[in-house]
C-alpha atoms as a PDB file:
ATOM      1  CA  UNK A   1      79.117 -44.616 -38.107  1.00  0.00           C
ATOM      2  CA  UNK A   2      77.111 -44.004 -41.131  1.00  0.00           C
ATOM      3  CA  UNK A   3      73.871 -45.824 -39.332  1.00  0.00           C
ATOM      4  CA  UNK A   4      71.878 -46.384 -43.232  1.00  0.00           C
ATOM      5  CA  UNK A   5      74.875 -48.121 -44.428  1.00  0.00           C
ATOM      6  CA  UNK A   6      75.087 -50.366 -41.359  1.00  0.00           C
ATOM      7  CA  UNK A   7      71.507 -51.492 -40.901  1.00  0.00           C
ATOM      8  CA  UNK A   8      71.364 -52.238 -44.716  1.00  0.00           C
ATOM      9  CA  UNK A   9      73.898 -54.813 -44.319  1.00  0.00           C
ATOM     10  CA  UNK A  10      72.194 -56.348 -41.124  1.00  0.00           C
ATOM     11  CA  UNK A  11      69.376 -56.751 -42.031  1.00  0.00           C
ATOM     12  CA  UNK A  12      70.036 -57.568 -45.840  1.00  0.00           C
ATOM     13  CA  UNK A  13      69.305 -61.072 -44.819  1.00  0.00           C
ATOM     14  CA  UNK A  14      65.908 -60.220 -43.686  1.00  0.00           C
ATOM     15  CA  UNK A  15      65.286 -59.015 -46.534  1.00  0.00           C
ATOM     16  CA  UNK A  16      66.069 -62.027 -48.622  1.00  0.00           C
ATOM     17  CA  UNK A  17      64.451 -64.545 -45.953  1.00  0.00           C
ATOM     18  CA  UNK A  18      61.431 -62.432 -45.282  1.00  0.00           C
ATOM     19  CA  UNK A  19      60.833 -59.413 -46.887  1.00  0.00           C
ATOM     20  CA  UNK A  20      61.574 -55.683 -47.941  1.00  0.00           C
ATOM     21  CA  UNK A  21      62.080 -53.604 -44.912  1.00  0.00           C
ATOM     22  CA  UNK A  22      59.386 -51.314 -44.733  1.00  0.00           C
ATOM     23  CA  UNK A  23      60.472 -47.281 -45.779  1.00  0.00           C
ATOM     24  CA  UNK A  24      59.234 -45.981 -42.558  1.00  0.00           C
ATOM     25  CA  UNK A  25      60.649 -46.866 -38.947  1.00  0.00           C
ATOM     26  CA  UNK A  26      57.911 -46.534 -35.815  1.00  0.00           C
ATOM     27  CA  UNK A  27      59.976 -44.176 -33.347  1.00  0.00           C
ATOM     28  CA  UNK A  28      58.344 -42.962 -29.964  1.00  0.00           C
ATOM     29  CA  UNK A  29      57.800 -38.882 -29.091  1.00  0.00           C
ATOM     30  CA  UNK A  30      60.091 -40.369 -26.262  1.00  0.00           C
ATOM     31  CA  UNK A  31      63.105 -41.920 -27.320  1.00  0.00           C
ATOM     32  CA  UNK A  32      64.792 -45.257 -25.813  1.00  0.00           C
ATOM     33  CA  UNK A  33      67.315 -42.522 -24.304  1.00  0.00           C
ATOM     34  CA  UNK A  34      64.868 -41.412 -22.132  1.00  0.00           C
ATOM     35  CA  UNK A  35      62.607 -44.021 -21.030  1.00  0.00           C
ATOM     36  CA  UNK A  36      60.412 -44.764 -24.626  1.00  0.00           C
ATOM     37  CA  UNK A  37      60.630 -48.059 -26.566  1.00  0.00           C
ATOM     38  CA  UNK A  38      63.469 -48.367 -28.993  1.00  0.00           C
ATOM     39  CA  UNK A  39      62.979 -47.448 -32.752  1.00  0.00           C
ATOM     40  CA  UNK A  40      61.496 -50.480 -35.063  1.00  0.00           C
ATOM     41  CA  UNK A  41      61.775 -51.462 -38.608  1.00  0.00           C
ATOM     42  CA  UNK A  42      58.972 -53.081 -40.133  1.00  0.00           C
ATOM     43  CA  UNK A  43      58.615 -56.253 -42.727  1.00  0.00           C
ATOM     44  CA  UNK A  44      54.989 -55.953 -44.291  1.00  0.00           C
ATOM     45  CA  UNK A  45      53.287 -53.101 -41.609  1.00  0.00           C
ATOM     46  CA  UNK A  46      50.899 -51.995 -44.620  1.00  0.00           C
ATOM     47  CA  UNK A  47      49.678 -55.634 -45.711  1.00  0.00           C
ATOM     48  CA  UNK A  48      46.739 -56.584 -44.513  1.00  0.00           C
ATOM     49  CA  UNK A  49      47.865 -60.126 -42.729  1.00  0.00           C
ATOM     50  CA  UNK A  50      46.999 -59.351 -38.867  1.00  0.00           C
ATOM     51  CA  UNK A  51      50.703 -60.780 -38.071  1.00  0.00           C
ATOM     52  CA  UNK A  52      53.551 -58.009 -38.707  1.00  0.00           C
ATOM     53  CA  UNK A  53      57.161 -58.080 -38.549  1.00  0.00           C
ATOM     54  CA  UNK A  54      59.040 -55.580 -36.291  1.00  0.00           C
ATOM     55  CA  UNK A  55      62.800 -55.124 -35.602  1.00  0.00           C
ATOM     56  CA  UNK A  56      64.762 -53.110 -33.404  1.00  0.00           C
ATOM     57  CA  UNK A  57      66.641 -50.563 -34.889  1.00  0.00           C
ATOM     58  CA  UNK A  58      69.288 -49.441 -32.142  1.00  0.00           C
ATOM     59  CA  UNK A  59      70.335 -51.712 -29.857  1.00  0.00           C
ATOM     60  CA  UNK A  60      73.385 -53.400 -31.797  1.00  0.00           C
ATOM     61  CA  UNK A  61      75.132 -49.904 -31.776  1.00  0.00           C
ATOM     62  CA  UNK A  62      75.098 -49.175 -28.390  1.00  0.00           C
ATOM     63  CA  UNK A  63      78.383 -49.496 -26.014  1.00  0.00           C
ATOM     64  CA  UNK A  64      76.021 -50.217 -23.140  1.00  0.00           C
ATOM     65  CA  UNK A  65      74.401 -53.843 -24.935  1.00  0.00           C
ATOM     66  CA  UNK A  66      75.865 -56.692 -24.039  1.00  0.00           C
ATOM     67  CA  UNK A  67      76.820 -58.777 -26.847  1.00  0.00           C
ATOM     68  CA  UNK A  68      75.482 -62.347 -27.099  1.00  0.00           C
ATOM     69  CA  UNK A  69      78.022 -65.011 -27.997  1.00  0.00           C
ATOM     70  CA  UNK A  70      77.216 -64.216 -31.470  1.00  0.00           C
ATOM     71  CA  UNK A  71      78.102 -60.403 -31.518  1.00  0.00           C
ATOM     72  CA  UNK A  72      75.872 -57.220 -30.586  1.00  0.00           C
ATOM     73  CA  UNK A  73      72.621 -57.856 -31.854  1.00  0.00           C
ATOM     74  CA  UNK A  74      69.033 -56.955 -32.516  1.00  0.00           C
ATOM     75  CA  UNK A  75      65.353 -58.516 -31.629  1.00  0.00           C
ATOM     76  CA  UNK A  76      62.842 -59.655 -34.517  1.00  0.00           C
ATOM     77  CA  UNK A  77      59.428 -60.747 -33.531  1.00  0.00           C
ATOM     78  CA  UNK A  78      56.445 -61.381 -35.965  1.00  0.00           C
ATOM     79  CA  UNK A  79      53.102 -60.386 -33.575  1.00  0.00           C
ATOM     80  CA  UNK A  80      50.014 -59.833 -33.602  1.00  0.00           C
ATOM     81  CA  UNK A  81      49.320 -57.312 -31.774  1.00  0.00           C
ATOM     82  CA  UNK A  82      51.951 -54.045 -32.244  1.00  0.00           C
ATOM     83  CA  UNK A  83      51.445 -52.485 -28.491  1.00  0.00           C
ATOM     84  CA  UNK A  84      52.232 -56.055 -26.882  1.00  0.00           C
ATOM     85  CA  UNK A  85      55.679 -55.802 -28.944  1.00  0.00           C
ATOM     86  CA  UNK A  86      56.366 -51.950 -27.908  1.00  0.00           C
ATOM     87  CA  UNK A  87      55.826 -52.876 -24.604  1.00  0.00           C
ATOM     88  CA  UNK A  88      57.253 -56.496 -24.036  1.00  0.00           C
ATOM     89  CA  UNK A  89      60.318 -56.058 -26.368  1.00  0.00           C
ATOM     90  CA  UNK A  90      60.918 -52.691 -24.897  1.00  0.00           C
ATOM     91  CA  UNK A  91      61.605 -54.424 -21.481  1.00  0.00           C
ATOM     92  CA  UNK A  92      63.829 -56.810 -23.062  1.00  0.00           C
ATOM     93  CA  UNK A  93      65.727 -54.314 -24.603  1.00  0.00           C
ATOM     94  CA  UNK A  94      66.316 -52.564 -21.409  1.00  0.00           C
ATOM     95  CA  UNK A  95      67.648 -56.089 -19.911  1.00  0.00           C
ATOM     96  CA  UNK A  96      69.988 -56.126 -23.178  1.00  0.00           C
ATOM     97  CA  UNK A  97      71.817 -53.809 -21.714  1.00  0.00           C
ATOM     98  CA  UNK A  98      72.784 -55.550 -18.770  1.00  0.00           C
ATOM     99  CA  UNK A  99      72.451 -59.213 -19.312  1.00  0.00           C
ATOM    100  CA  UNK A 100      73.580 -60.967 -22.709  1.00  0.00           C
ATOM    101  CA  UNK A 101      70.126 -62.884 -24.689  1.00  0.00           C
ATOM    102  CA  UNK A 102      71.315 -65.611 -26.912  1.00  0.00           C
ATOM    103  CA  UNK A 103      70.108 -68.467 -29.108  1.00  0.00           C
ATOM    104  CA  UNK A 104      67.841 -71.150 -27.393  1.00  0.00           C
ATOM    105  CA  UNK A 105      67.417 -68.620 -23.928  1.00  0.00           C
ATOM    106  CA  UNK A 106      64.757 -68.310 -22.323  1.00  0.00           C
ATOM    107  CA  UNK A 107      62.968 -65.196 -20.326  1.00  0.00           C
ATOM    108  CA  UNK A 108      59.849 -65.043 -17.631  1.00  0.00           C
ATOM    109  CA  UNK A 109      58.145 -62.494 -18.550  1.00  0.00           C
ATOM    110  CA  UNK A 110      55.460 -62.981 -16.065  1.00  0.00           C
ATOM    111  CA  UNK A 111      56.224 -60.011 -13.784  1.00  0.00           C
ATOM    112  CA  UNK A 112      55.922 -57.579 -16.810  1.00  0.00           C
ATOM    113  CA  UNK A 113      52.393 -58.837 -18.086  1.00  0.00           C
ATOM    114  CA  UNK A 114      48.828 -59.174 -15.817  1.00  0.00           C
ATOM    115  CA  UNK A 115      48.411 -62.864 -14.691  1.00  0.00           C
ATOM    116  CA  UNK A 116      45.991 -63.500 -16.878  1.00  0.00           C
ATOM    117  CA  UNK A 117      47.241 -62.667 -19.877  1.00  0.00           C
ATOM    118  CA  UNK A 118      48.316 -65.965 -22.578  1.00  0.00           C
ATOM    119  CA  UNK A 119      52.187 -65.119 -23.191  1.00  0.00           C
ATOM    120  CA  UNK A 120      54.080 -65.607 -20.046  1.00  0.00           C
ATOM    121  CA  UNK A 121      57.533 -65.815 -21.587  1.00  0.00           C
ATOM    122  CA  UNK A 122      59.963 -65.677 -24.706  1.00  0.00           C
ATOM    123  CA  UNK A 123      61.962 -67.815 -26.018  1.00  0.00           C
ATOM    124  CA  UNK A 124      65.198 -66.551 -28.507  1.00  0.00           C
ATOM    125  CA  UNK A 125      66.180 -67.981 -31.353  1.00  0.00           C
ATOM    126  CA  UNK A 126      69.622 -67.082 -33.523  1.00  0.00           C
ATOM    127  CA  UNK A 127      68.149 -66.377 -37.161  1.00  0.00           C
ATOM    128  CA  UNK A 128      71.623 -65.727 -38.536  1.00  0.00           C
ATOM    129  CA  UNK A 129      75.157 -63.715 -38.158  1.00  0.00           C
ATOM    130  CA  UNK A 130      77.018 -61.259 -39.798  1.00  0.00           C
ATOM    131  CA  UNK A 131      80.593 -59.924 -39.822  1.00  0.00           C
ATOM    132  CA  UNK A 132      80.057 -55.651 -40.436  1.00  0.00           C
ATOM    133  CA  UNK A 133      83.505 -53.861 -40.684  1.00  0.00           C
ATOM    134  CA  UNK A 134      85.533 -57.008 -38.885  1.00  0.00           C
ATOM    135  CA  UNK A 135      82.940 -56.892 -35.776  1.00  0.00           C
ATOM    136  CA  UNK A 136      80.468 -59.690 -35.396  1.00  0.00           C
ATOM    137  CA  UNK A 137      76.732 -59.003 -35.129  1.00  0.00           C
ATOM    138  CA  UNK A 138      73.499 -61.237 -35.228  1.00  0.00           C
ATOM    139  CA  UNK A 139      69.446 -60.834 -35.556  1.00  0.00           C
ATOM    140  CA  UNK A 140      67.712 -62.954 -32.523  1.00  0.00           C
ATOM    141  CA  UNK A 141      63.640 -63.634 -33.024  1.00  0.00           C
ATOM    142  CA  UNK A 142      61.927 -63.169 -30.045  1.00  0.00           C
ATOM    143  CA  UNK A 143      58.578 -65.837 -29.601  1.00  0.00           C
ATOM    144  CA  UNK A 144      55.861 -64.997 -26.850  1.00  0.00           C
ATOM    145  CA  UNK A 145      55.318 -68.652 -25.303  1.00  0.00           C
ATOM    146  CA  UNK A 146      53.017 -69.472 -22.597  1.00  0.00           C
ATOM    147  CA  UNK A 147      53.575 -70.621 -19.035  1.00  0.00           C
ATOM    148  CA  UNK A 148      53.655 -74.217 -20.012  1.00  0.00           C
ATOM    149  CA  UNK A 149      55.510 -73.525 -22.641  1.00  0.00           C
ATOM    150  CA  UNK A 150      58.440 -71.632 -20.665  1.00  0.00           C
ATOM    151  CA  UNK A 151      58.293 -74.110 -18.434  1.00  0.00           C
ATOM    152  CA  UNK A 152      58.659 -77.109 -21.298  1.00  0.00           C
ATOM    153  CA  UNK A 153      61.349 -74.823 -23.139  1.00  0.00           C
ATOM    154  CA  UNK A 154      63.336 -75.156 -19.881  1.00  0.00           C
ATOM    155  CA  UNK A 155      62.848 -78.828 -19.399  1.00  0.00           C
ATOM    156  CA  UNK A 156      63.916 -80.326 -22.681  1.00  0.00           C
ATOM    157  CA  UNK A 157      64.695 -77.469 -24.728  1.00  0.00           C
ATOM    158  CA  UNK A 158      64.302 -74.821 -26.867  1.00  0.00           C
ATOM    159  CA  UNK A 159      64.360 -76.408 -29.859  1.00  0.00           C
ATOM    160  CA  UNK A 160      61.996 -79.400 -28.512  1.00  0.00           C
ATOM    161  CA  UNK A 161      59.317 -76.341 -28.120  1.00  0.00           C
ATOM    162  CA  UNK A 162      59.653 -75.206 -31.476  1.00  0.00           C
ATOM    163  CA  UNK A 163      58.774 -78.710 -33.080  1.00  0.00           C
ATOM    164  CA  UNK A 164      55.844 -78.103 -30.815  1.00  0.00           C
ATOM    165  CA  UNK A 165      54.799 -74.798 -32.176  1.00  0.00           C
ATOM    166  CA  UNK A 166      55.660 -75.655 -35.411  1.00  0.00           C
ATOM    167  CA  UNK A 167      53.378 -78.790 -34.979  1.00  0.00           C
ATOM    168  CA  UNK A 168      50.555 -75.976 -33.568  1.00  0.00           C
ATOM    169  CA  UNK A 169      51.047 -73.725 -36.355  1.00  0.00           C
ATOM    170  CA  UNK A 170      52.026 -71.044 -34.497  1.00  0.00           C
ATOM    171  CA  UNK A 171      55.857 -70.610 -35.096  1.00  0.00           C
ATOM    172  CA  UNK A 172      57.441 -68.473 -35.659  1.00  0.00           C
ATOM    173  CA  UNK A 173      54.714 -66.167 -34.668  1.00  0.00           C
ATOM    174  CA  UNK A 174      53.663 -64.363 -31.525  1.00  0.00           C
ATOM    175  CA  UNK A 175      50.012 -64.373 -30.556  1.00  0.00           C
ATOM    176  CA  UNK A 176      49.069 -62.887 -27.845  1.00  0.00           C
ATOM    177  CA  UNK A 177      45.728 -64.513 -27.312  1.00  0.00           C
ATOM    178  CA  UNK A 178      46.622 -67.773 -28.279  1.00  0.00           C
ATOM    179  CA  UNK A 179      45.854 -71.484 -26.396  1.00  0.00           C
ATOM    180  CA  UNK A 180      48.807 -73.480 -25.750  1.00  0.00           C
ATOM    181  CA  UNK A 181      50.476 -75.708 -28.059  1.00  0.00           C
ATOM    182  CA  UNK A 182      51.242 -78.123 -24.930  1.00  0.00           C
ATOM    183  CA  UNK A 183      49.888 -81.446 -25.468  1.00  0.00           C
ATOM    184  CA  UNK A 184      49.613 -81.470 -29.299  1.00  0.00           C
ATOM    185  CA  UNK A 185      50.896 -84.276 -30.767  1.00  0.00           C
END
């Protein structure tokens, strides 16, 4: 598989909806292989807006992911804070390979972060779909949402949260240090 080819044509739509992929990719000394975080393209690492872009890089090609009902895919999350994302969407990557993330799921994340930190969970969100070489693939976002959050994602619904955080001024972004959007009007 000529990998360049492939990932232009993923994440072309990125590209159009939110930016130029960034020339470099942040890779680990230790590869996902082997126990490191997977490889991430960037949308805007170099500006100087504190919230950044990443996308993983290597998860839609691997045999061992388990394709959501929209195809193999890969995770997008716009953070604040870039060793939260190494480290949180790292984990979920890892799970990717044995249970299938999907539009409007939902993950604890609570046993992977301290107890006191904001973001307790994620929520996913289909951004779009694409048909490479007759095999169908997708881009999910990934947003950090608090305890109360999680737990309101789960009781009326994904979507019912992101009116919320949209209402906050927080979506589509993660950060990490943020107050609850629970009980805004």
């Amino acid at each position: 598989m000529d990998y360049n080819s492939f990932y232009s044509k993923l994440f072309a739509p990125l590209e159009t909806s939110i930016g130029a992929i960034d020339a470099d990719t942040i890779t680990a000394v230790i590869g996902f292989d082997a126990g490191g975080p997977p490889s991430f393209c960037t949308i805007g690492y170099d500006s100087t807006h504190p919230i950044k872009t990443y996308v993983t890089c290597e998860l839609a090609v691997r045999a061992e992911q388990r394709p959501s009902h929209s195809g193999r895919y890969e995770l997008l999350i716009s953070c604040d804070d870039e060793r939260w994302v190494r480290t949180v969407i790292t984990d979920v990557a890892r799970m990717a390979c044995d249970v299938s993330f999907g539009d409007g799921h939902t993950l604890d994340i609570g046993p992977w972060v301290s107890d006191d930190a904001r973001i307790q969970g994620v929520v996913f969100e289909g951004l779009y779909e694409s048909l490479i070489d007759g095999v169908r693939y997708c881009v999910l976002r990934v947003i950090g949402v608090t305890r109360l959050e999680l737990e309101f994602a789960r009781e009326t619904g994904v979507q019912q949260l992101f009116s919320k955080l949209k209402s906050g001024g927080v979506y589509p972004n993660t950060l990490v240090r943020r107050e609850s959007v629970i009980g805004i009007r």
